[in-house]
Protein backbone atom coordinates (compact mmCIF):
# COMPACT_ATOMS: atom_id res chain seq x y z
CA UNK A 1 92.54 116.37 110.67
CA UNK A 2 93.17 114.68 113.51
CA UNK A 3 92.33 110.79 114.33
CA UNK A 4 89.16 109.94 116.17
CA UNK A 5 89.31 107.89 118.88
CA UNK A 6 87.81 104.39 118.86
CA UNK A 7 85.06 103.40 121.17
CA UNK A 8 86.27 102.05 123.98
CA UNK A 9 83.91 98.45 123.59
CA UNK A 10 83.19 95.73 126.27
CA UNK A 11 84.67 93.05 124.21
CA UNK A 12 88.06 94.38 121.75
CA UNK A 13 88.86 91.15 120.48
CA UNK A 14 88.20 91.75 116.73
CA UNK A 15 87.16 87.60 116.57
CA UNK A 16 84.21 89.18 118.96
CA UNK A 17 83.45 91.20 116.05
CA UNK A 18 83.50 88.32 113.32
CA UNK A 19 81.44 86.17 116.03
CA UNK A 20 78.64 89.02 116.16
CA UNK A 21 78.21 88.93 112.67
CA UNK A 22 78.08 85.41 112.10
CA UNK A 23 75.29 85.26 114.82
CA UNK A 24 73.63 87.86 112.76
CA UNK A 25 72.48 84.99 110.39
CA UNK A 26 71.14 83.02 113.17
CA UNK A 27 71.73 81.14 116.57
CA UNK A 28 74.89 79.10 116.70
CA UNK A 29 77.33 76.87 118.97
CA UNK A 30 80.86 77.70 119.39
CA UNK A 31 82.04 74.85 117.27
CA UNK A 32 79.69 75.51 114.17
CA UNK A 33 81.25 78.78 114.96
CA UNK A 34 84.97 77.46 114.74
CA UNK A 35 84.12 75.37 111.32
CA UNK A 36 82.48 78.39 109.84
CA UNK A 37 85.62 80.83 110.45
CA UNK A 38 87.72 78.11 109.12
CA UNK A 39 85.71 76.78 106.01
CA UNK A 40 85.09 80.55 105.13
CA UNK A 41 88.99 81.15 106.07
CA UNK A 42 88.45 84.11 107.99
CA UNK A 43 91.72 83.01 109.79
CA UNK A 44 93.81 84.99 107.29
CA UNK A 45 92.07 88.52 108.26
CA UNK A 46 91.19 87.62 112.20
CA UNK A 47 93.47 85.94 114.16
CA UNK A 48 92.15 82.84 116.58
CA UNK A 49 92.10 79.27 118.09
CA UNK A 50 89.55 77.30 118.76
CA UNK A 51 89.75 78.10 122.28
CA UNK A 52 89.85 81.62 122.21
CA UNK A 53 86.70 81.30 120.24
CA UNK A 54 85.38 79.58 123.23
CA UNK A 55 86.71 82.21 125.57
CA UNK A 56 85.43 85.13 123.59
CA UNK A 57 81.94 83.76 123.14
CA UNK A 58 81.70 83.60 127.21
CA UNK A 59 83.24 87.33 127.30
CA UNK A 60 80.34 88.59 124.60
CA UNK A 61 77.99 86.39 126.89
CA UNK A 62 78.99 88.44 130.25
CA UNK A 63 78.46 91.40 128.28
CA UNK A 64 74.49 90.46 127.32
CA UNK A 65 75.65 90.35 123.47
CA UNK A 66 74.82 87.24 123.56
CA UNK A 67 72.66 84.43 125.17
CA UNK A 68 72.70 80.97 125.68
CA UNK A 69 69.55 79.64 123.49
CA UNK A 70 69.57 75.79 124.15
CA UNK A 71 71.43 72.94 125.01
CA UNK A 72 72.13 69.99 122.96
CA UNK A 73 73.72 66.88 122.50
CA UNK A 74 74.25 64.72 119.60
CA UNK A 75 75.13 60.90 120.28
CA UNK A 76 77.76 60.59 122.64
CA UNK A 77 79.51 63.84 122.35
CA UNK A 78 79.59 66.52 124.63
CA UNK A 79 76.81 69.06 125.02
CA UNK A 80 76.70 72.06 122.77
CA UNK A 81 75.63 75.62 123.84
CA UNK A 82 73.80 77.21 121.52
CA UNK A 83 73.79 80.88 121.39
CA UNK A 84 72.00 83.80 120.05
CA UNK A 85 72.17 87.68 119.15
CA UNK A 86 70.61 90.17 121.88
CA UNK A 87 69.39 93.23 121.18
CA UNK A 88 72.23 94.87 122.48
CA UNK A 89 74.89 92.60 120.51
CA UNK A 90 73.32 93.37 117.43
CA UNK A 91 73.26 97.13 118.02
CA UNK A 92 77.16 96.36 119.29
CA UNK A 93 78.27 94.79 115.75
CA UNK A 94 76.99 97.62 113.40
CA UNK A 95 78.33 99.97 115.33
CA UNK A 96 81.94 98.16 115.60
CA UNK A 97 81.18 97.48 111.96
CA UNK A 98 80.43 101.04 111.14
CA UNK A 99 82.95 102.24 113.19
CA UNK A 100 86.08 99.93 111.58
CA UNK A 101 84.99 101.35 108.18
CA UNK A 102 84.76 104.60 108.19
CA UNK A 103 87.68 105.79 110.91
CA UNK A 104 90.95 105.37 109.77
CA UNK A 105 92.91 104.47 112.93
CA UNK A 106 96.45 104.28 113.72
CA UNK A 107 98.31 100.59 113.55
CA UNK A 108 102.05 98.90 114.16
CA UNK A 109 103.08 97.34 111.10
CA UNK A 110 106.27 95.15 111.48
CA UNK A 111 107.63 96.73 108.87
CA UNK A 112 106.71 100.46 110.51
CA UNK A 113 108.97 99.30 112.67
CA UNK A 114 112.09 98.23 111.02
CA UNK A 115 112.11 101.29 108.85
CA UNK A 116 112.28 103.64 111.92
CA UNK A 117 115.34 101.39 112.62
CA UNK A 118 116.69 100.42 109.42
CA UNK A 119 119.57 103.13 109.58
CA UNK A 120 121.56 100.54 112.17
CA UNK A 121 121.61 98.79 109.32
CA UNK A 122 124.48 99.40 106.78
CA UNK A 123 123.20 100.57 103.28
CA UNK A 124 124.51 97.54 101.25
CA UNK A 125 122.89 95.17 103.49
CA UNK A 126 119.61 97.17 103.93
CA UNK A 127 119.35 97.44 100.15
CA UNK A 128 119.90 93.58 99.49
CA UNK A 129 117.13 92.51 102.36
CA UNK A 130 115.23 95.12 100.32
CA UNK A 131 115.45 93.48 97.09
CA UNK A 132 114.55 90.68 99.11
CA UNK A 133 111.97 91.74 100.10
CA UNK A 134 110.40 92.71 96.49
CA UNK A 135 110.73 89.17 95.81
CA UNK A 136 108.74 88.16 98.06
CA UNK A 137 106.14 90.97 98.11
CA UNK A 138 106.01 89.57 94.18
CA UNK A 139 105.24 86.12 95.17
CA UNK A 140 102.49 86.83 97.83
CA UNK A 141 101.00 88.96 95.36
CA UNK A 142 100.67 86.20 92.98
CA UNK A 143 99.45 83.61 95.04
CA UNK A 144 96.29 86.41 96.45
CA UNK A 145 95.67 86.89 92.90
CA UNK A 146 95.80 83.40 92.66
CA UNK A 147 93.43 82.36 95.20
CA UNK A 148 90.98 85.64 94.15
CA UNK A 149 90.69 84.12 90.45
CA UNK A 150 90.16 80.48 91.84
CA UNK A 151 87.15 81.45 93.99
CA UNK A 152 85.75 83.36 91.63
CA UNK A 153 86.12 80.71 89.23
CA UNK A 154 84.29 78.61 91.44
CA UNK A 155 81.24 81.10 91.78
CA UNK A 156 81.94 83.25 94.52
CA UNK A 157 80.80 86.73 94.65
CA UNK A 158 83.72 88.90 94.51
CA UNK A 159 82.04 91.52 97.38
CA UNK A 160 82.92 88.37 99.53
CA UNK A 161 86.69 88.43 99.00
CA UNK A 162 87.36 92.33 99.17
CA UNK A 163 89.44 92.03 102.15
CA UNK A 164 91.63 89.85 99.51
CA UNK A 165 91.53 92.84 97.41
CA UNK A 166 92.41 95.10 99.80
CA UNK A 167 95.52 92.81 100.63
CA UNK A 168 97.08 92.60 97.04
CA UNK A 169 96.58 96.97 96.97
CA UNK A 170 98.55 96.98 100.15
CA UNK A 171 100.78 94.75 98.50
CA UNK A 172 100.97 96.81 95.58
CA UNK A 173 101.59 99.82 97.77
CA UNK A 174 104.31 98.30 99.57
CA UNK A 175 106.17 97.16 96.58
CA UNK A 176 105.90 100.80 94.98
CA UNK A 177 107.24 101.85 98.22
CA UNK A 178 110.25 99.54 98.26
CA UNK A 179 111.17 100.32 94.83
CA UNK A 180 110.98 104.04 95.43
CA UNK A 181 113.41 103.29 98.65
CA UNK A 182 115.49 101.47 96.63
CA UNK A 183 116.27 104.39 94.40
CA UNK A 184 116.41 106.95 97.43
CA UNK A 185 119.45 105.13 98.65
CA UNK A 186 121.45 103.61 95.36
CA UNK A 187 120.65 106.89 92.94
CA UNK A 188 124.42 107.25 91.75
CA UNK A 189 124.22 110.89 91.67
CA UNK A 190 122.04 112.05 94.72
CA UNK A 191 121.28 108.48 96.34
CA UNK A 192 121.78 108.17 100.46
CA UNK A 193 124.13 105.70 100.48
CA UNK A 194 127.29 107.53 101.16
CA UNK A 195 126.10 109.47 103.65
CA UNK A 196 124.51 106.23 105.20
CA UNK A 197 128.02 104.19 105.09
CA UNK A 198 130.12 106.99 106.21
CA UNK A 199 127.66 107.07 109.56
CA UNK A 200 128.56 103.19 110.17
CA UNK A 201 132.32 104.06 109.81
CA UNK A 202 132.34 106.67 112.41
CA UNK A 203 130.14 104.15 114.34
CA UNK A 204 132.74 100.67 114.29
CA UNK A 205 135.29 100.64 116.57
């Protein structure tokens, strides 16, 4: 089956996304915005500043997903913008929403990357950053599971930390995978090792 192609969308920025859906629950200025994403902690899934919130919320504004409400001003600070959902921004975020669900699509992964590489590597040394690497996978794991039990604890609905679940299988998956590599290379009867060092030797000068 082959991969369907995403929607090619106004506004790509997936913070876009996570600022649609907090407008869902009502208007809001960009800083109540900013403290929301951070209190919530939304900064581990979405990446952004407080100025590219800024910049994003003009971008979904040029694209009528949004519209400036009212004005306000509290004391001496500056004035706040407050903005609200169109029509159209509404219709935009369930169908992003729907879309990021259900189609799997094609990503980069760091680590994607330094496997398709990993043979300039020589075997000893990719196996120890391997090990490594399990290590830390291990610890990461922990402190999700960590966090997961603490905010549950605490009261919070687990539906509301599934992305955290999500993490610790790809985690999980990852470490399996490792392992498994492991093996591939150091089995002492069919493992890839000497195949793998003889290739550097021809290689050095």
């Amino acid at each position: 089956m082959t991969e369907k192609k995403a929607k090619k969308r106004k506004v790509s920025n997936l913070l876009a996304l996570a600022v649609l859906s907090y407008l869902v629950q009502g208007p809001r200025h960009p800083y109540e915005l900013s403290r929301m994403l951070r209190e919530n902690d939304d900064g581990r899934s979405i990446k952004f500043t407080h100025g590219s919130l800024y910049m994003v919320v003009q971008q979904l504004a040029k694209a009528g997903f949004v519209a400036e409400q009212e004005t306000t001003r509290e004391g001496g600070r500056p004035e706040r913008t407050v903005y609200a959902l169109t029509d159209a921004g509404r219709k935009e975020q369930r169908d992003w929403l729907r879309e990021l669900v259900e189609e799997p699509q094609h990503e980069y992964p760091r680590f994607v990357a330094a496997l398709s590489l990993i043979g300039a590597l020589h075997p000893d040394e990719a196996v120890g950053l391997l090990r490594r690497r399990l290590e830390r996978l291990d610890e990461q794991g922990a402190e999700v599971r960590a966090m997961i039990d603490g905010t549950v604890s605490a009261g919070v609905h687990p539906l509301f930390l599934v992305e955290e679940e999500y993490r610790l299988a790809l985690l999980a998956a990852d470490r399996a995978f490792t392992e498994r590599f492991i093996t591939q290379i150091t089995d002492p009867e069919d493992g890839w090792a000497p195949a793998w060092a003889r290739f550097h030797e021809r290689q050095d000068p």
